[in-house]
C-alpha atoms as a PDB file:
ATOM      1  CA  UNK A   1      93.599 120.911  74.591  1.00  0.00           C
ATOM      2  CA  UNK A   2      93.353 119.004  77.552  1.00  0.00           C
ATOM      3  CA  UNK A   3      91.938 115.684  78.051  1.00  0.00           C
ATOM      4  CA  UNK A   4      89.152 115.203  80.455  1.00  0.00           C
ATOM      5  CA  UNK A   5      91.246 113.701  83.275  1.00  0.00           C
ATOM      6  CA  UNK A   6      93.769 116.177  83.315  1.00  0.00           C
ATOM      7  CA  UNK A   7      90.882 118.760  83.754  1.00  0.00           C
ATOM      8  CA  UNK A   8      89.888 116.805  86.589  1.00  0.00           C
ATOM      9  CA  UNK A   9      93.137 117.069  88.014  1.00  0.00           C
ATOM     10  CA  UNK A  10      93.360 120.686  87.447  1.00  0.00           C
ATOM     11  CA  UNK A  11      90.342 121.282  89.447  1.00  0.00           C
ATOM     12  CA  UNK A  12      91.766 118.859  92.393  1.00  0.00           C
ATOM     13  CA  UNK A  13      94.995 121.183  92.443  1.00  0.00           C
ATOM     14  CA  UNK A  14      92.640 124.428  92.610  1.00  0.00           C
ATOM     15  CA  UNK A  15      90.591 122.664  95.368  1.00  0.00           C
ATOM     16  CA  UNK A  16      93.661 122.017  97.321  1.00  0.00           C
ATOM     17  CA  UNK A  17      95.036 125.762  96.216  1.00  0.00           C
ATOM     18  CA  UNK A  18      92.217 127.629  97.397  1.00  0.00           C
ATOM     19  CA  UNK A  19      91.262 125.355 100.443  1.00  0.00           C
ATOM     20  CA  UNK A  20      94.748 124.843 101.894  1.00  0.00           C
ATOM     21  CA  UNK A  21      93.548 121.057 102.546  1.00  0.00           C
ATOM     22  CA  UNK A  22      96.224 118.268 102.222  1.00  0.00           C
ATOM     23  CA  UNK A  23      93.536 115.740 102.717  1.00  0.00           C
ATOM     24  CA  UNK A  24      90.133 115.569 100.791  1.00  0.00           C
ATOM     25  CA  UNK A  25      87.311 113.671 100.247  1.00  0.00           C
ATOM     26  CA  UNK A  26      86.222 113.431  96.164  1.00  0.00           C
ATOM     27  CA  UNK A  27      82.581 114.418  97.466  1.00  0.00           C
ATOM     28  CA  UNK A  28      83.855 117.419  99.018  1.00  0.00           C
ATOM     29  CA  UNK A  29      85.892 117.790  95.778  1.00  0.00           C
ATOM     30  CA  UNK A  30      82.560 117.272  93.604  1.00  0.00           C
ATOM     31  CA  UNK A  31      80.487 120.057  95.410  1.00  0.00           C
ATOM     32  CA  UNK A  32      83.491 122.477  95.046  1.00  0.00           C
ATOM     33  CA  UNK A  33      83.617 122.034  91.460  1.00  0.00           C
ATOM     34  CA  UNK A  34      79.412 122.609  91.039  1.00  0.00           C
ATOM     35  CA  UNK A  35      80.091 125.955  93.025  1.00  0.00           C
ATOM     36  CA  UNK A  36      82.730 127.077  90.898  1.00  0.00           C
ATOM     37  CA  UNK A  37      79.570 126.303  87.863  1.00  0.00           C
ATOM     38  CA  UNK A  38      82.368 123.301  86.456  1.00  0.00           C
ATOM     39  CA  UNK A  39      80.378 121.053  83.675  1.00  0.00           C
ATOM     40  CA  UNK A  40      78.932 118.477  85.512  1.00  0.00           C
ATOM     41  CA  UNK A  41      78.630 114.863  84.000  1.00  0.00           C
ATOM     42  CA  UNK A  42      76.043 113.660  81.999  1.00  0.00           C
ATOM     43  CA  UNK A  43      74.060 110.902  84.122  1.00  0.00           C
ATOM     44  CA  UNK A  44      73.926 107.636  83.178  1.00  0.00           C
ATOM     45  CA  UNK A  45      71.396 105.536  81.567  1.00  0.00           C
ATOM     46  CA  UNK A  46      69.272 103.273  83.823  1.00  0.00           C
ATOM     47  CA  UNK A  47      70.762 100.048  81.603  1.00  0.00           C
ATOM     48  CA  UNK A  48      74.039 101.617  82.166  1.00  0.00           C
ATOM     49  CA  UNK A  49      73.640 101.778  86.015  1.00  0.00           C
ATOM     50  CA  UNK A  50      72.175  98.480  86.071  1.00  0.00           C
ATOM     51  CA  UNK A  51      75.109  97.130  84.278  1.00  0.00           C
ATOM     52  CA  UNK A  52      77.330  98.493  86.697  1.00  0.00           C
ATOM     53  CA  UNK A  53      75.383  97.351  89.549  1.00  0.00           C
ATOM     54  CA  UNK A  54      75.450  93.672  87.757  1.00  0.00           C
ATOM     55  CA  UNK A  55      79.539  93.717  87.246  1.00  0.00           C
ATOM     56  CA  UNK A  56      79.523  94.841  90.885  1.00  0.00           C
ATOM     57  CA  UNK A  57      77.385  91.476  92.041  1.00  0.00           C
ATOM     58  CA  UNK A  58      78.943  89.276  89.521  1.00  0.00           C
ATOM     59  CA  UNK A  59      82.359  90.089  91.352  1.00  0.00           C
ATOM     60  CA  UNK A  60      80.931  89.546  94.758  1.00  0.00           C
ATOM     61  CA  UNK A  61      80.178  85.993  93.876  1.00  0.00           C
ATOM     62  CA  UNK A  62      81.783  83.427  96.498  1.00  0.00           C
ATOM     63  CA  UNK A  63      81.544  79.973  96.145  1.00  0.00           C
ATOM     64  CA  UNK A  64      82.646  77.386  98.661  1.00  0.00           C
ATOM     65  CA  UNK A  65      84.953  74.537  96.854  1.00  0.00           C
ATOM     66  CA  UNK A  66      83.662  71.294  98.386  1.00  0.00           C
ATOM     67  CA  UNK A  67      87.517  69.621  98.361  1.00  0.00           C
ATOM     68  CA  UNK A  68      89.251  72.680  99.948  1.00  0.00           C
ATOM     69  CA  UNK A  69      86.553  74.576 101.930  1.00  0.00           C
ATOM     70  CA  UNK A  70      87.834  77.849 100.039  1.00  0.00           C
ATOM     71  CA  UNK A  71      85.621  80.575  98.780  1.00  0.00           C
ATOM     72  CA  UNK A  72      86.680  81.008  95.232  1.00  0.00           C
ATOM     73  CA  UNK A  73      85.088  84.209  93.250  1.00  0.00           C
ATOM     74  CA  UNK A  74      82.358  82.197  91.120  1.00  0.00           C
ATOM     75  CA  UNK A  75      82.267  84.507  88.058  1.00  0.00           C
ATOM     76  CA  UNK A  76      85.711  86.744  86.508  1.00  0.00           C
ATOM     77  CA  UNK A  77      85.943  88.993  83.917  1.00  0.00           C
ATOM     78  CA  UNK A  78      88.222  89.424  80.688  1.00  0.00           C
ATOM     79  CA  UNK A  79      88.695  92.474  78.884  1.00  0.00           C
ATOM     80  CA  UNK A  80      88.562  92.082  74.640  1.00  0.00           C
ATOM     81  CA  UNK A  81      88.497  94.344  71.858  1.00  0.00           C
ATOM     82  CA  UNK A  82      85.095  94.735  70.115  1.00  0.00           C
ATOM     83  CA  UNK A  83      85.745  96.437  67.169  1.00  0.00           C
ATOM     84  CA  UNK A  84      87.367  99.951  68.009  1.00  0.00           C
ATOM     85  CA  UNK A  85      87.018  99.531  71.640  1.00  0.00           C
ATOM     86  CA  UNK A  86      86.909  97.345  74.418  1.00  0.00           C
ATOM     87  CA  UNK A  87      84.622  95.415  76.511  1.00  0.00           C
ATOM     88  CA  UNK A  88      84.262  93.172  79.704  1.00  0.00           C
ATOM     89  CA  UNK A  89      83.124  89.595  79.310  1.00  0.00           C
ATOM     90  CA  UNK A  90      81.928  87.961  82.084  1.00  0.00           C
ATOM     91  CA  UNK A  91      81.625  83.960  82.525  1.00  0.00           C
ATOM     92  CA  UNK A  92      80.955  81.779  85.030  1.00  0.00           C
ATOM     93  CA  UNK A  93      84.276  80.247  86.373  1.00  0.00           C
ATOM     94  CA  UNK A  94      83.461  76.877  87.138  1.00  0.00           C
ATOM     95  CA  UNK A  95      82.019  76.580  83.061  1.00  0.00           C
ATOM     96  CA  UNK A  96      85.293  78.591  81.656  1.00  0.00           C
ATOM     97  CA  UNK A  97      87.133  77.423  78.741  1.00  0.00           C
ATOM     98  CA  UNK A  98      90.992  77.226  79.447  1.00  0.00           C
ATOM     99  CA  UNK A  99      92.009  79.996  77.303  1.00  0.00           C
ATOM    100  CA  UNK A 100      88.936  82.367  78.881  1.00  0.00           C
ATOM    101  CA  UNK A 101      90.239  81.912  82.652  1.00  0.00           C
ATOM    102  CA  UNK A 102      93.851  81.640  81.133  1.00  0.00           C
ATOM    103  CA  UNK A 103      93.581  85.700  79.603  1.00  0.00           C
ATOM    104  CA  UNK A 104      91.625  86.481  82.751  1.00  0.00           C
ATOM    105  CA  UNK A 105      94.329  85.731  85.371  1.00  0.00           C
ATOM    106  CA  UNK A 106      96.612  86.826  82.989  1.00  0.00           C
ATOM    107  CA  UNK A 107      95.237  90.437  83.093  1.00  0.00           C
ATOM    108  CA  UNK A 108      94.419  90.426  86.800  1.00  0.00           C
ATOM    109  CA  UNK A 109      98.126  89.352  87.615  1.00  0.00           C
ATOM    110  CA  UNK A 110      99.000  92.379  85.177  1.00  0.00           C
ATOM    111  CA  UNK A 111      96.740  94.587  87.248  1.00  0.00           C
ATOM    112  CA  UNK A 112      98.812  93.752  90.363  1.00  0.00           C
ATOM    113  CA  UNK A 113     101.927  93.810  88.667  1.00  0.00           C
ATOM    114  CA  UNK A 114     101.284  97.481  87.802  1.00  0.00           C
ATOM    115  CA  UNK A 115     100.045  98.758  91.279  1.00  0.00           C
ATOM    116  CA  UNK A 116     102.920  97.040  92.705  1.00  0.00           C
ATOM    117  CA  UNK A 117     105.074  99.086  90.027  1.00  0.00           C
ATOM    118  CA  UNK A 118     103.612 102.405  91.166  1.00  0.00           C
ATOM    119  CA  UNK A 119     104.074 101.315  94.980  1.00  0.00           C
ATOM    120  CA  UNK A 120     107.472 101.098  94.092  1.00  0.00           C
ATOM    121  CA  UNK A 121     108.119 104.229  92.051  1.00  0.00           C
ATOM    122  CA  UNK A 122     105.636 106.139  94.773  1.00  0.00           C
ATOM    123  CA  UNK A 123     107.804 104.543  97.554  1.00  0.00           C
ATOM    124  CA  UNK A 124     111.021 105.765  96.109  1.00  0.00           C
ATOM    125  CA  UNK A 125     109.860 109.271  95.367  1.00  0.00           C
ATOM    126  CA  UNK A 126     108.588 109.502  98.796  1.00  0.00           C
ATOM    127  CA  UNK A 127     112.133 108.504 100.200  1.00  0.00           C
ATOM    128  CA  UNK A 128     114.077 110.596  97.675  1.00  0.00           C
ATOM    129  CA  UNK A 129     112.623 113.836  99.277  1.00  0.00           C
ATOM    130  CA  UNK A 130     112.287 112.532 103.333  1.00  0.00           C
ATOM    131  CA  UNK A 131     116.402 111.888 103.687  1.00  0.00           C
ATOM    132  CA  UNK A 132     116.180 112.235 107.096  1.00  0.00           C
ATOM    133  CA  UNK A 133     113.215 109.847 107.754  1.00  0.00           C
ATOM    134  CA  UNK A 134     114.009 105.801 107.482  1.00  0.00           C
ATOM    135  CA  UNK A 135     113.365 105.148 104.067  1.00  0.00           C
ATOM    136  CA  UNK A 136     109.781 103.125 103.517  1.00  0.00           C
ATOM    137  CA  UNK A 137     110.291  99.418 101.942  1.00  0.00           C
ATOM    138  CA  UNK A 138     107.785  97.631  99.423  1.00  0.00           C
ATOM    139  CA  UNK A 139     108.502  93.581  99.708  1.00  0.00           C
ATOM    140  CA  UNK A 140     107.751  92.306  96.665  1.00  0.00           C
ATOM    141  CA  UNK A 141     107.829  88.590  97.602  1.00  0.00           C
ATOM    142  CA  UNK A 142     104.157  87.634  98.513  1.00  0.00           C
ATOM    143  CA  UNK A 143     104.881  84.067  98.766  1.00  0.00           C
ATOM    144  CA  UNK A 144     104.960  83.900 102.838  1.00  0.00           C
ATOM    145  CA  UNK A 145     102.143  86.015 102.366  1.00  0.00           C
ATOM    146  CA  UNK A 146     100.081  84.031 100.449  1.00  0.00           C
ATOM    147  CA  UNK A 147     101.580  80.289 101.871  1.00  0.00           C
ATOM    148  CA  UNK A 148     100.202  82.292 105.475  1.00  0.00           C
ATOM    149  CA  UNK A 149      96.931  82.829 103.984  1.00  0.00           C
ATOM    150  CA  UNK A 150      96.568  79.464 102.676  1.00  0.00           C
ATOM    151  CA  UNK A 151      97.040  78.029 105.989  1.00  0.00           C
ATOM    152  CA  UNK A 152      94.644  79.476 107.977  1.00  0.00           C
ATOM    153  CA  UNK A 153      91.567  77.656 109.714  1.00  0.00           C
ATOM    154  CA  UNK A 154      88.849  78.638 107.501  1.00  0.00           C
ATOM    155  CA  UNK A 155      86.010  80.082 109.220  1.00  0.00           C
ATOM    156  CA  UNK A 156      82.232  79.963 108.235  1.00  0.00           C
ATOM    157  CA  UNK A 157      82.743  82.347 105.590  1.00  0.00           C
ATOM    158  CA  UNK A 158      85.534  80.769 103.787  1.00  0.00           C
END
């Protein structure tokens, strides 16, 4: 039986089947699959939308440092197992214990490391089946990137 996702991607496939589009928008997507009578989710809870709506303002957070001038994200989030499953844990970044911000960079950096990964793989797909087209590049070294970044004026914002 399939999972849930790959149902979802069935019915992305038949969308693009049936419409001929090559480009869609997942609302467009949505009201195709009510039409075709396709279970629709279950809506949330109101604590579950709130929660959502909190992790969504929690990540928002800027703070201005007061020795740099940099805005620096005030709270960050670790994933931990609870039993069978997971769950987020939010803190407050300038009250974090070493090992809390220490697993939470940790998993953002592996977050990045595996979109980069897909880039990469997507990248060389791409370029395996356009021969006659100049092959796309991924650079993987961000450090003129991020030494650029670092040097900018700051502006009002941070």
């Amino acid at each position: 039986m399939a999972t849930r996702q790959q149902q979802l991607q069935a019915m992305i496939r038949m969308y693009r089947e049936e419409t001929g589009k090559t480009t869609f928008d997942m609302n467009d997507i949505a009201e195709f699959c009510e039409i075709k009578k396709w279970r629709m989710p279950r809506a949330k809870t109101p604590r579950e939308l709130l929660a959502r709506e909190l992790s969504a303002a929690a990540a928002a957070e800027y703070r201005h440092d007061p020795n740099t001038g940099r805005a620096y994200r005030a709270n960050h989030a670790m994933n931990v197992g609870h039993g069978p499953k997971q769950m987020t844990l939010w803190f407050d970044v300038d009250q974090a214990t070493r090992k809390q911000m220490d697993l939470s960079l940790k998993q953002q950096r592996n977050q990045v490391v595996g979109t980069l990964y897909q880039m990469v793989v997507d990248s060389e797909r791409w370029n395996s089946t356009h021969l006659n087209e100049e092959p796309l590049q991924v650079p993987l070294d961000f450090d003129p990137d991020i030494r650029w970044k670092m040097n900018e004026p700051l502006d009002k914002a941070g």
